[in-house]
Structure formats: C-alpha cells, structure tokens
PDB file of N, CA and C in Angstrom:
ATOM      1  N   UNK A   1      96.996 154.607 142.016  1.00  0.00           N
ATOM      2  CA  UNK A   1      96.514 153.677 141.021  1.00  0.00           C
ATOM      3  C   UNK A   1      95.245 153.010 141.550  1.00  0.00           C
ATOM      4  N   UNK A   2      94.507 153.566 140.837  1.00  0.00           N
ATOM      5  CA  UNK A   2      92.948 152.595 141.092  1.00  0.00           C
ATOM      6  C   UNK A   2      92.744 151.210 140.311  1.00  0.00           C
ATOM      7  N   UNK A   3      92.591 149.967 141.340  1.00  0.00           N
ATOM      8  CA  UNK A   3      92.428 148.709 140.911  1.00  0.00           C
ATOM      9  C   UNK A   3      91.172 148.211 140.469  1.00  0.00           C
ATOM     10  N   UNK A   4      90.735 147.727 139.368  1.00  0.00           N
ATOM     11  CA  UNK A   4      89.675 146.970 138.900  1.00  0.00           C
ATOM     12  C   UNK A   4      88.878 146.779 139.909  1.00  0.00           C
ATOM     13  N   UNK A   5      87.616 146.334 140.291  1.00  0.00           N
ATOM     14  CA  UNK A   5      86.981 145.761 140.637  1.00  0.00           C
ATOM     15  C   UNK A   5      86.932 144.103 139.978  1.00  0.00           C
ATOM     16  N   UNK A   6      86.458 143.344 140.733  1.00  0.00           N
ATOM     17  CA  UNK A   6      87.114 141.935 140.347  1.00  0.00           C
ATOM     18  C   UNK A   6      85.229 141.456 139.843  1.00  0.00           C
ATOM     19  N   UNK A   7      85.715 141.324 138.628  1.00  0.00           N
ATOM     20  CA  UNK A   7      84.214 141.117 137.514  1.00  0.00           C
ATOM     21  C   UNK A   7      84.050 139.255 138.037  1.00  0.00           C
ATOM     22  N   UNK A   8      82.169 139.503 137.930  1.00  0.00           N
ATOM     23  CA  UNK A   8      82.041 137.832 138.166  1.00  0.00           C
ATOM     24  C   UNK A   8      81.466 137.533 136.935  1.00  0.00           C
ATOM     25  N   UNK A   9      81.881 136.199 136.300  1.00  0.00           N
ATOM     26  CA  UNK A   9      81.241 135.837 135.355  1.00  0.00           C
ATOM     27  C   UNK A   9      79.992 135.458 135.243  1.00  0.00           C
ATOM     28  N   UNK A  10      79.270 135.399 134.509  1.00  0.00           N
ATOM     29  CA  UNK A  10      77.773 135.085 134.460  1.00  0.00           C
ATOM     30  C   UNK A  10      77.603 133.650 133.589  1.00  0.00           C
ATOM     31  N   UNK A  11      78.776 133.374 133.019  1.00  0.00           N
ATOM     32  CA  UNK A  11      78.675 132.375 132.061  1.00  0.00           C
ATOM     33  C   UNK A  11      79.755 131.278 132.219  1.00  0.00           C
ATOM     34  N   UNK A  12      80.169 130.231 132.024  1.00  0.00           N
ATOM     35  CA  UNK A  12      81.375 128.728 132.604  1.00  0.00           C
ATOM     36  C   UNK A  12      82.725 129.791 131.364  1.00  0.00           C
ATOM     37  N   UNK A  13      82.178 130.286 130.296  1.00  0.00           N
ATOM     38  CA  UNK A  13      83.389 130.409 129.065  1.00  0.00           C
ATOM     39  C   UNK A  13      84.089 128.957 128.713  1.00  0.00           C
ATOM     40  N   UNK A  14      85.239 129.248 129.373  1.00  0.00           N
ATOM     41  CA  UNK A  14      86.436 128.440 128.661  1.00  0.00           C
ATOM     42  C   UNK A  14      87.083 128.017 129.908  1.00  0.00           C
ATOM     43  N   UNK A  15      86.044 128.092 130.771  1.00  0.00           N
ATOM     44  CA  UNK A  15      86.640 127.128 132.145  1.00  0.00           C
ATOM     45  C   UNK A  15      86.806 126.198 132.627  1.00  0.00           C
ATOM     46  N   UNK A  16      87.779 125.456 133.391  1.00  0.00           N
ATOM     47  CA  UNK A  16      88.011 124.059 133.116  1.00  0.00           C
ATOM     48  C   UNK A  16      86.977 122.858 133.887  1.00  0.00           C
ATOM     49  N   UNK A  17      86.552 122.306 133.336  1.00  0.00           N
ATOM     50  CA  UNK A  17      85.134 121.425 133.884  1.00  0.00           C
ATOM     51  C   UNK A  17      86.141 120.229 134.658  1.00  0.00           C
ATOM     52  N   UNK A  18      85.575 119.926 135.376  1.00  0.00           N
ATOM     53  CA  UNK A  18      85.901 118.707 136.536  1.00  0.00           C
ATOM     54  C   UNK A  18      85.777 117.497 135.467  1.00  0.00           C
ATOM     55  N   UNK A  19      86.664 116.520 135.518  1.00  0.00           N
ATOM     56  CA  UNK A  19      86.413 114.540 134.661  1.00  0.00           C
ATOM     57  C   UNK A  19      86.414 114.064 135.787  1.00  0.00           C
ATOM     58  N   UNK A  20      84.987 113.471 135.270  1.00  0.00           N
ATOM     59  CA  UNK A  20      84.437 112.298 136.053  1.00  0.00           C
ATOM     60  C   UNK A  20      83.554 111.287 134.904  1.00  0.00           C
ATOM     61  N   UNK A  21      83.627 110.542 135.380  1.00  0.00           N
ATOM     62  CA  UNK A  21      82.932 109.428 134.621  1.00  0.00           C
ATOM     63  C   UNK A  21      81.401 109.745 134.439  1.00  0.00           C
ATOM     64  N   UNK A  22      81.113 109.236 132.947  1.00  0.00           N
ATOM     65  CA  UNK A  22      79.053 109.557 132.771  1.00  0.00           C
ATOM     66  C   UNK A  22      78.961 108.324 132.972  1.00  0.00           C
ATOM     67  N   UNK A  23      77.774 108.582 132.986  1.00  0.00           N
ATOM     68  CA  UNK A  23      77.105 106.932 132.835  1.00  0.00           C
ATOM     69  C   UNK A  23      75.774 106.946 131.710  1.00  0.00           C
ATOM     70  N   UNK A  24      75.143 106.146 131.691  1.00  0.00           N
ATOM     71  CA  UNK A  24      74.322 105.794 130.613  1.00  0.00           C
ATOM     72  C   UNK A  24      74.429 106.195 129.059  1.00  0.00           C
ATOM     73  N   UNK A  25      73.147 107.160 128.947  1.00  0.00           N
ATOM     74  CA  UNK A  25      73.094 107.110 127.576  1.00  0.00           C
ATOM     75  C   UNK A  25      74.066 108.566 127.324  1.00  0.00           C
ATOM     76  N   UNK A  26      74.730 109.508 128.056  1.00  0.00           N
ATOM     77  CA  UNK A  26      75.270 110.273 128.043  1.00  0.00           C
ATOM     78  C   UNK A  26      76.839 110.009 128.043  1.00  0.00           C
ATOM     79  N   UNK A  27      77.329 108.777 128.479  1.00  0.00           N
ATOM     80  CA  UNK A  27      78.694 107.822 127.919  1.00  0.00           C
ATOM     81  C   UNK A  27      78.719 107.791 126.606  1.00  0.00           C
ATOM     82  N   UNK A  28      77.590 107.132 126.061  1.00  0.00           N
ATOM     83  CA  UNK A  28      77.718 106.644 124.502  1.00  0.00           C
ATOM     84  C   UNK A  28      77.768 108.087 123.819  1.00  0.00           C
ATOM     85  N   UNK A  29      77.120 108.880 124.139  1.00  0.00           N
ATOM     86  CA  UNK A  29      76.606 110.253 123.670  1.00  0.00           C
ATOM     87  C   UNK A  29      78.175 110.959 123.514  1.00  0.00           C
ATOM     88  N   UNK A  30      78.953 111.010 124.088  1.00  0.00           N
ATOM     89  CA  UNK A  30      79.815 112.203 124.494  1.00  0.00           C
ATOM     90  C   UNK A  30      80.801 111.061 123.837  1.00  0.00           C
ATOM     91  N   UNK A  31      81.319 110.230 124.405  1.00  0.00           N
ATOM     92  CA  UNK A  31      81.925 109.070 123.057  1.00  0.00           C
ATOM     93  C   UNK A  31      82.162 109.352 121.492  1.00  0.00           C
ATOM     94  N   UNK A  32      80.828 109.503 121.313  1.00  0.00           N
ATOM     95  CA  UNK A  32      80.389 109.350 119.778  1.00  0.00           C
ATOM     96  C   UNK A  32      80.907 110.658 119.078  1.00  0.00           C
ATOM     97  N   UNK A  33      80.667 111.942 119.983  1.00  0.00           N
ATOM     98  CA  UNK A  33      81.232 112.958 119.553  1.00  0.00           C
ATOM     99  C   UNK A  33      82.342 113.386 119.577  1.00  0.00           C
ATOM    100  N   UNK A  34      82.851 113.117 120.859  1.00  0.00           N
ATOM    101  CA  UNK A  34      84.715 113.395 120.967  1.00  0.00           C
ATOM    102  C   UNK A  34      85.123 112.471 120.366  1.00  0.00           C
ATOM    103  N   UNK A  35      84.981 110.660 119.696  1.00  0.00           N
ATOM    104  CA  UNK A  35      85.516 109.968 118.664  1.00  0.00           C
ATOM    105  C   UNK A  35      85.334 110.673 116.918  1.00  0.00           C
ATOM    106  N   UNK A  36      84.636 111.589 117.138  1.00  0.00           N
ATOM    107  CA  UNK A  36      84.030 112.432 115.468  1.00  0.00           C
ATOM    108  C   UNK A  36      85.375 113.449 115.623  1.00  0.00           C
ATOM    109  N   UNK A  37      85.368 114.306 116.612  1.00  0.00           N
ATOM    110  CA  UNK A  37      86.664 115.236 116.548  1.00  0.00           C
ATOM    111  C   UNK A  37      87.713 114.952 116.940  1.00  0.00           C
ATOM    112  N   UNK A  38      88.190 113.703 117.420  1.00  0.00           N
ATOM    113  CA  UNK A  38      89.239 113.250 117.363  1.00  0.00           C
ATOM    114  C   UNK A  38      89.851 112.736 115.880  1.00  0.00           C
ATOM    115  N   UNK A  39      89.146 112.001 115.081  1.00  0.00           N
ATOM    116  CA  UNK A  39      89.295 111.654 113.626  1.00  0.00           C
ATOM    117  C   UNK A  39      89.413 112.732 112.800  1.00  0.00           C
ATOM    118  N   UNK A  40      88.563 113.915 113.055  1.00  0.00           N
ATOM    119  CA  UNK A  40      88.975 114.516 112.263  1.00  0.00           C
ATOM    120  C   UNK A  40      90.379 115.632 112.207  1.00  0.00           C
ATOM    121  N   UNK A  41      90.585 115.677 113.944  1.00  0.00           N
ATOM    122  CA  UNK A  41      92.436 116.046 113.977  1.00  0.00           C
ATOM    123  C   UNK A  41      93.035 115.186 113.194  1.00  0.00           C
ATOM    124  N   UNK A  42      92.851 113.911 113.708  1.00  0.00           N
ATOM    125  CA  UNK A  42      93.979 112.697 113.219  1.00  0.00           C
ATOM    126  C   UNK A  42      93.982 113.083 111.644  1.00  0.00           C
ATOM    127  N   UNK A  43      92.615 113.582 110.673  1.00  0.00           N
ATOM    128  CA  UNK A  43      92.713 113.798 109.706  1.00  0.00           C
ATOM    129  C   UNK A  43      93.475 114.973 108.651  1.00  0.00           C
ATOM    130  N   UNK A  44      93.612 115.965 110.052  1.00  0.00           N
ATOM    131  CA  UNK A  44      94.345 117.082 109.916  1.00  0.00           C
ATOM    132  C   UNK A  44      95.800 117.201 109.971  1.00  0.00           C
ATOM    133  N   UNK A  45      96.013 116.273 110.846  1.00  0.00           N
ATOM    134  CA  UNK A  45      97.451 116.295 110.754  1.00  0.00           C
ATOM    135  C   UNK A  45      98.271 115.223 109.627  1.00  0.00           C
ATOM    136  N   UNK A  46      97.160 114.325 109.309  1.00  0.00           N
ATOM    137  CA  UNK A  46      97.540 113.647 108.056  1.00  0.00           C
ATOM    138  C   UNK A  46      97.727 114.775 106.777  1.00  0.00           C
ATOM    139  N   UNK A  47      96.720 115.531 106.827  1.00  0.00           N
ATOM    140  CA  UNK A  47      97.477 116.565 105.621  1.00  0.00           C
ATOM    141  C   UNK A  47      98.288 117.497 106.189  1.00  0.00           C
ATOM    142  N   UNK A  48      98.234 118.113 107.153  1.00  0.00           N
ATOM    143  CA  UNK A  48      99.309 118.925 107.385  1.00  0.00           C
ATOM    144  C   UNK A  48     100.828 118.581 107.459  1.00  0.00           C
ATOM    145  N   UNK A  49     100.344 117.485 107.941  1.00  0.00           N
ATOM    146  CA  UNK A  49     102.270 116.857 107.588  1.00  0.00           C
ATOM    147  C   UNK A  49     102.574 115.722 107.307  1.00  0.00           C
ATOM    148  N   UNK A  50     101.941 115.586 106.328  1.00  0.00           N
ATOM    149  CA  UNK A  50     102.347 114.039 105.201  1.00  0.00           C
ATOM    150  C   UNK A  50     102.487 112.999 106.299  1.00  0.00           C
ATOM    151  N   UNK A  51     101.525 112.566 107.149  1.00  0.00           N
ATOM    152  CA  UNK A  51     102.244 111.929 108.058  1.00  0.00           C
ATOM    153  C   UNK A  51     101.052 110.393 108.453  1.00  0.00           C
ATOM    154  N   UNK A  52     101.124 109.399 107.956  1.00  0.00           N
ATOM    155  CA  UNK A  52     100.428 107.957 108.613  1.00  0.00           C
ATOM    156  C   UNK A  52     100.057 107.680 109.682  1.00  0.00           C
ATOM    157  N   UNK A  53      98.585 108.315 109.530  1.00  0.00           N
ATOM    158  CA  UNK A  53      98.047 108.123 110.872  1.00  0.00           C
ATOM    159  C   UNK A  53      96.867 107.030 110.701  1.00  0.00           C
ATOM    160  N   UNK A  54      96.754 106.324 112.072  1.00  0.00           N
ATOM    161  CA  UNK A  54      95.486 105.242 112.698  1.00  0.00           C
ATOM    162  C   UNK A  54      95.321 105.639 113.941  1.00  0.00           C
ATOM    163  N   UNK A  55      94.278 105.730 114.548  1.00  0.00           N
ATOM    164  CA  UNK A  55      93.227 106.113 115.437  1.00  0.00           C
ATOM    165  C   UNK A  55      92.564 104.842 116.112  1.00  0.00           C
ATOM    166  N   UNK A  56      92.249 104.279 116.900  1.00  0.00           N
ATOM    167  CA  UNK A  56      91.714 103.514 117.329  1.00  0.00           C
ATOM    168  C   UNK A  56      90.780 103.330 118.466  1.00  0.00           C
ATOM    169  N   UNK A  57      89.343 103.022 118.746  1.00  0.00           N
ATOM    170  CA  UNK A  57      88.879 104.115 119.413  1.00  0.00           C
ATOM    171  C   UNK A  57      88.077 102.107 120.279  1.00  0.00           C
ATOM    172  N   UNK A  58      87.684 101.846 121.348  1.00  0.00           N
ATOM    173  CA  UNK A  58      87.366 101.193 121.663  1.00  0.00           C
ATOM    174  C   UNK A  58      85.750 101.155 122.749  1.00  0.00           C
ATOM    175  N   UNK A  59      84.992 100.956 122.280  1.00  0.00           N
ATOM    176  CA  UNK A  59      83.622 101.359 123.751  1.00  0.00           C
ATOM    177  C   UNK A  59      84.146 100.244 125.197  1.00  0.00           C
ATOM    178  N   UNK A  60      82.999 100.856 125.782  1.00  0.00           N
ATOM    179  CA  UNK A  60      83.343  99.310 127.457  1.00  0.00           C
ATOM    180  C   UNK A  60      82.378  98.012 126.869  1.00  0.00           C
ATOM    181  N   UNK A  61      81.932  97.988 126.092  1.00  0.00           N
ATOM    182  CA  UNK A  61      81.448  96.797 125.435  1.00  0.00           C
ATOM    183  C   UNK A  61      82.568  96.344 123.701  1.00  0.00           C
ATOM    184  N   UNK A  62      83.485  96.931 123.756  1.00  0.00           N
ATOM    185  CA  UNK A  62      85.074  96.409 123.046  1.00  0.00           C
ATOM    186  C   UNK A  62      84.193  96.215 121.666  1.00  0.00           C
ATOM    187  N   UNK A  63      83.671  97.219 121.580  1.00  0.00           N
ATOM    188  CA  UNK A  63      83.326  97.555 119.529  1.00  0.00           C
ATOM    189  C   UNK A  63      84.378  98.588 119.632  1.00  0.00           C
ATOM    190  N   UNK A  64      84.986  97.922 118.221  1.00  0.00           N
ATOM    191  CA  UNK A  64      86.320  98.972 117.698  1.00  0.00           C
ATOM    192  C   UNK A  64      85.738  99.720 116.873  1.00  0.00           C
ATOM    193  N   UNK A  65      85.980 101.320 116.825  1.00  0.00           N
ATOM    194  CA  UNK A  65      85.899 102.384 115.864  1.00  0.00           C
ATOM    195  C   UNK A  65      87.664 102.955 115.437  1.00  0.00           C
ATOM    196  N   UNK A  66      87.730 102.786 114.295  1.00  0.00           N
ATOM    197  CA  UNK A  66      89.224 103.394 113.811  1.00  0.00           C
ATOM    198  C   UNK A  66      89.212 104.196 112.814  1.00  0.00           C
ATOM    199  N   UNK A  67      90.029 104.617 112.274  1.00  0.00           N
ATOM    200  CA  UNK A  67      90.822 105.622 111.190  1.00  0.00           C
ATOM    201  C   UNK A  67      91.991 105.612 111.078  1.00  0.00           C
ATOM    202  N   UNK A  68      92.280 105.536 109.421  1.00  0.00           N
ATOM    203  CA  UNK A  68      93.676 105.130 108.895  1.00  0.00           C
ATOM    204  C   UNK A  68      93.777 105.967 107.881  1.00  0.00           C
ATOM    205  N   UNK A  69      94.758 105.997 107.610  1.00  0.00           N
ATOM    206  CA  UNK A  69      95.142 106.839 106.125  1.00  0.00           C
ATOM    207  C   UNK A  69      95.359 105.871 104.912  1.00  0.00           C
ATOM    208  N   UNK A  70      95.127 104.081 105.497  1.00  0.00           N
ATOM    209  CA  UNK A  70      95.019 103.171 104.644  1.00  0.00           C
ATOM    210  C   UNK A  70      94.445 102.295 105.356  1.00  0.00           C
ATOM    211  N   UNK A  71      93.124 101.545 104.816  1.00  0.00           N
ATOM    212  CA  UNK A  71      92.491 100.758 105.623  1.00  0.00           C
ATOM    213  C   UNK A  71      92.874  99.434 105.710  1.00  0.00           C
ATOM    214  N   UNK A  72      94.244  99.148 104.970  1.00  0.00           N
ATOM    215  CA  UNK A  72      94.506  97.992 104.702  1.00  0.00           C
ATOM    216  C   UNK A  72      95.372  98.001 106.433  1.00  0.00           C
ATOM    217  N   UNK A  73      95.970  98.905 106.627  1.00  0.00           N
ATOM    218  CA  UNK A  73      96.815  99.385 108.226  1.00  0.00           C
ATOM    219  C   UNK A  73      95.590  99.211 108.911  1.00  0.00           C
ATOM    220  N   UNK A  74      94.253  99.587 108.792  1.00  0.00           N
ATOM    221  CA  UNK A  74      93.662  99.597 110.147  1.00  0.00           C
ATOM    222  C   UNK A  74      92.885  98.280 110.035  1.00  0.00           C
ATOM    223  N   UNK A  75      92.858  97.438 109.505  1.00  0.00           N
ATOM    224  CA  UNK A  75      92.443  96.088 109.776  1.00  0.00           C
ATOM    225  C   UNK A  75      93.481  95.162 110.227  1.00  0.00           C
ATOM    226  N   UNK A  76      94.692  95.620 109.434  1.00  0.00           N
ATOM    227  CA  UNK A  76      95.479  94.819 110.197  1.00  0.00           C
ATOM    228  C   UNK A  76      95.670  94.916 111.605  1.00  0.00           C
ATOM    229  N   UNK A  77      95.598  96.074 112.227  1.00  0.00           N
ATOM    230  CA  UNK A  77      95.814  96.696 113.661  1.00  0.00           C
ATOM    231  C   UNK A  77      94.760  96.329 114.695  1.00  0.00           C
ATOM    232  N   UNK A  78      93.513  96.547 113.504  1.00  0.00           N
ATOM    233  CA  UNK A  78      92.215  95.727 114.405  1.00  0.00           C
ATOM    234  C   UNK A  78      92.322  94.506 114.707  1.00  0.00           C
ATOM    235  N   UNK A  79      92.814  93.456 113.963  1.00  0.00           N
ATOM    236  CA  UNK A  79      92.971  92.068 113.914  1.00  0.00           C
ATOM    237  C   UNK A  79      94.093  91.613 115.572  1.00  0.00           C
ATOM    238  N   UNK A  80      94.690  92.783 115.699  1.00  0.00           N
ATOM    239  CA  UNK A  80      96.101  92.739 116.733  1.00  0.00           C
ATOM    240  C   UNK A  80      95.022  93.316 118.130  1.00  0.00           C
ATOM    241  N   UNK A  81      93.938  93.964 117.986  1.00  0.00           N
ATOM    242  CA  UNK A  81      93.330  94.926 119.559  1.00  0.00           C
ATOM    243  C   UNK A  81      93.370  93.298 120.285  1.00  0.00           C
ATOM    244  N   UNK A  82      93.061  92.448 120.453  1.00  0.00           N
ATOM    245  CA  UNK A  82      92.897  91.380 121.499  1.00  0.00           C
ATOM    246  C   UNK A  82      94.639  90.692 121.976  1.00  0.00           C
ATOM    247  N   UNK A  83      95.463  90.721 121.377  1.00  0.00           N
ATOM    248  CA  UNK A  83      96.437  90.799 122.273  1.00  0.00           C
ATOM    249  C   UNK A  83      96.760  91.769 123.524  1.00  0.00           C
ATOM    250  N   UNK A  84      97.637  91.416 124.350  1.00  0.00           N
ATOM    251  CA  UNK A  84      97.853  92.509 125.275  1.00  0.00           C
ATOM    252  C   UNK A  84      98.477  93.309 125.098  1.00  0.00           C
ATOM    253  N   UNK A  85      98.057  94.994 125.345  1.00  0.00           N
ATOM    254  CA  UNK A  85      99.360  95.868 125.131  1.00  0.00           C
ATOM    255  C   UNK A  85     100.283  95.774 125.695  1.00  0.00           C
ATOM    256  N   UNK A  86     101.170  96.643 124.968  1.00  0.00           N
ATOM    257  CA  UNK A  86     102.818  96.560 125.710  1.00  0.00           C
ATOM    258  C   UNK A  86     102.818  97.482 126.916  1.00  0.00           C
ATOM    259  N   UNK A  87     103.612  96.933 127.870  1.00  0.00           N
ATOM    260  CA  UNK A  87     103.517  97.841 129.367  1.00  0.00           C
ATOM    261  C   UNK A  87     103.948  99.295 128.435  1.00  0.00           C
ATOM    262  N   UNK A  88     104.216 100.486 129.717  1.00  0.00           N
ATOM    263  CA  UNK A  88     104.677 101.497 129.410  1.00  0.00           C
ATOM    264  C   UNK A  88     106.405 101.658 130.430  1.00  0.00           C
ATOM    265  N   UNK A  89     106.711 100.995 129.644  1.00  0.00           N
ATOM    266  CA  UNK A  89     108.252 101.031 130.217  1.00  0.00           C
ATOM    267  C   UNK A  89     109.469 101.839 129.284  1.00  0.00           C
ATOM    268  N   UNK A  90     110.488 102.276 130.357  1.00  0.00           N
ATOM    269  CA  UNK A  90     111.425 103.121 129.526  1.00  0.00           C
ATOM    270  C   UNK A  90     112.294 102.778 128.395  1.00  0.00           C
ATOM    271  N   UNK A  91     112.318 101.111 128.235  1.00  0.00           N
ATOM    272  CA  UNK A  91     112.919 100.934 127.056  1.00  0.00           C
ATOM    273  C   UNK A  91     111.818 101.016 125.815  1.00  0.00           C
ATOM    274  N   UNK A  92     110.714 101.255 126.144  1.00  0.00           N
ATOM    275  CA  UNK A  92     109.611 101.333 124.797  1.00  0.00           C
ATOM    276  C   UNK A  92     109.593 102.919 124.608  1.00  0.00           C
ATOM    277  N   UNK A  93     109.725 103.713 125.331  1.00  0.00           N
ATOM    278  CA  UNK A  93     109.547 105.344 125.599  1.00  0.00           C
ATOM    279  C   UNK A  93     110.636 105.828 125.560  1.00  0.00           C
ATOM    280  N   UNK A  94     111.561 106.111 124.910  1.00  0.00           N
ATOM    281  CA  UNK A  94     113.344 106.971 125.807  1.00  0.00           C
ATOM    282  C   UNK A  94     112.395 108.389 125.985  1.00  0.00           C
TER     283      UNK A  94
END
C-alpha cells in the first residue's frame, strides 16, 4: 500500500485562528460585524422554532446594542443591564 504524500496547504481554509484580543479601530470593526451575524442567527432561530429571543450585545464603553422578537422585552431588559448579574452557580444552571 502506497501512502499519500502529506499535501501543504497554500491557503489558512477553515483553520482554527488563535483569540486574542484587537485593539483599536479593528475592536469596533470586528464587533460590529460578528454583532450583525449574531442577530441574524438569533433571527433564525426565532423562525425556525417559534421561539422568544433577545440578544444583548454591550461595547467596553457600555453602549447597548440588542434584538428582540418584541421591543417592548428588550427595553425592558435594557433598563435591568446596570444591575449586577447573577453569579453562575448550580442552583441557577442544573
């Protein structure tokens, strides 16, 4: 049995990129776009399965961007971002 030769790519494809933090105008940049395709899942799965969704999206300067399937839910929810969240403990999670 003759084995492949082991091919090098010439191109990244669908390979997994390193997270690390941007900085400047390339924060706001990459923000702006992964908050666009995130809304529009959240929007997808609102029709795909009848299901009430809000999105809530926050910058490091705390301007809220959201999405609701009723905006009367996402103002109210906005009105609540300055309290503190709830820890992540096992009686909030089973």
């Amino acid at each position: 049995m003759v084995m492949p030769k082991e091919v090098t790519k010439k191109t990244k494809g669908q390979q997994r990129i390193e997270m690390k933090r941007l900085v400047g105008s390339r924060q706001k940049v990459t923000l702006s776009k992964r908050r666009v395709g995130l809304f529009k899942k959240a929007a997808e799965l609102r029709v795909l399965c009848s299901a009430k969704v809000a999105v809530l999206t926050l910058n490091n300067k705390r301007k809220m961007f959201s999405f609701a399937t009723s905006m009367s839910r996402a103002s109210s929810t906005a009105t609540s971002v300055d309290t503190p969240w709830p820890s992540r403990s096992k009686s909030l999670y089973p």
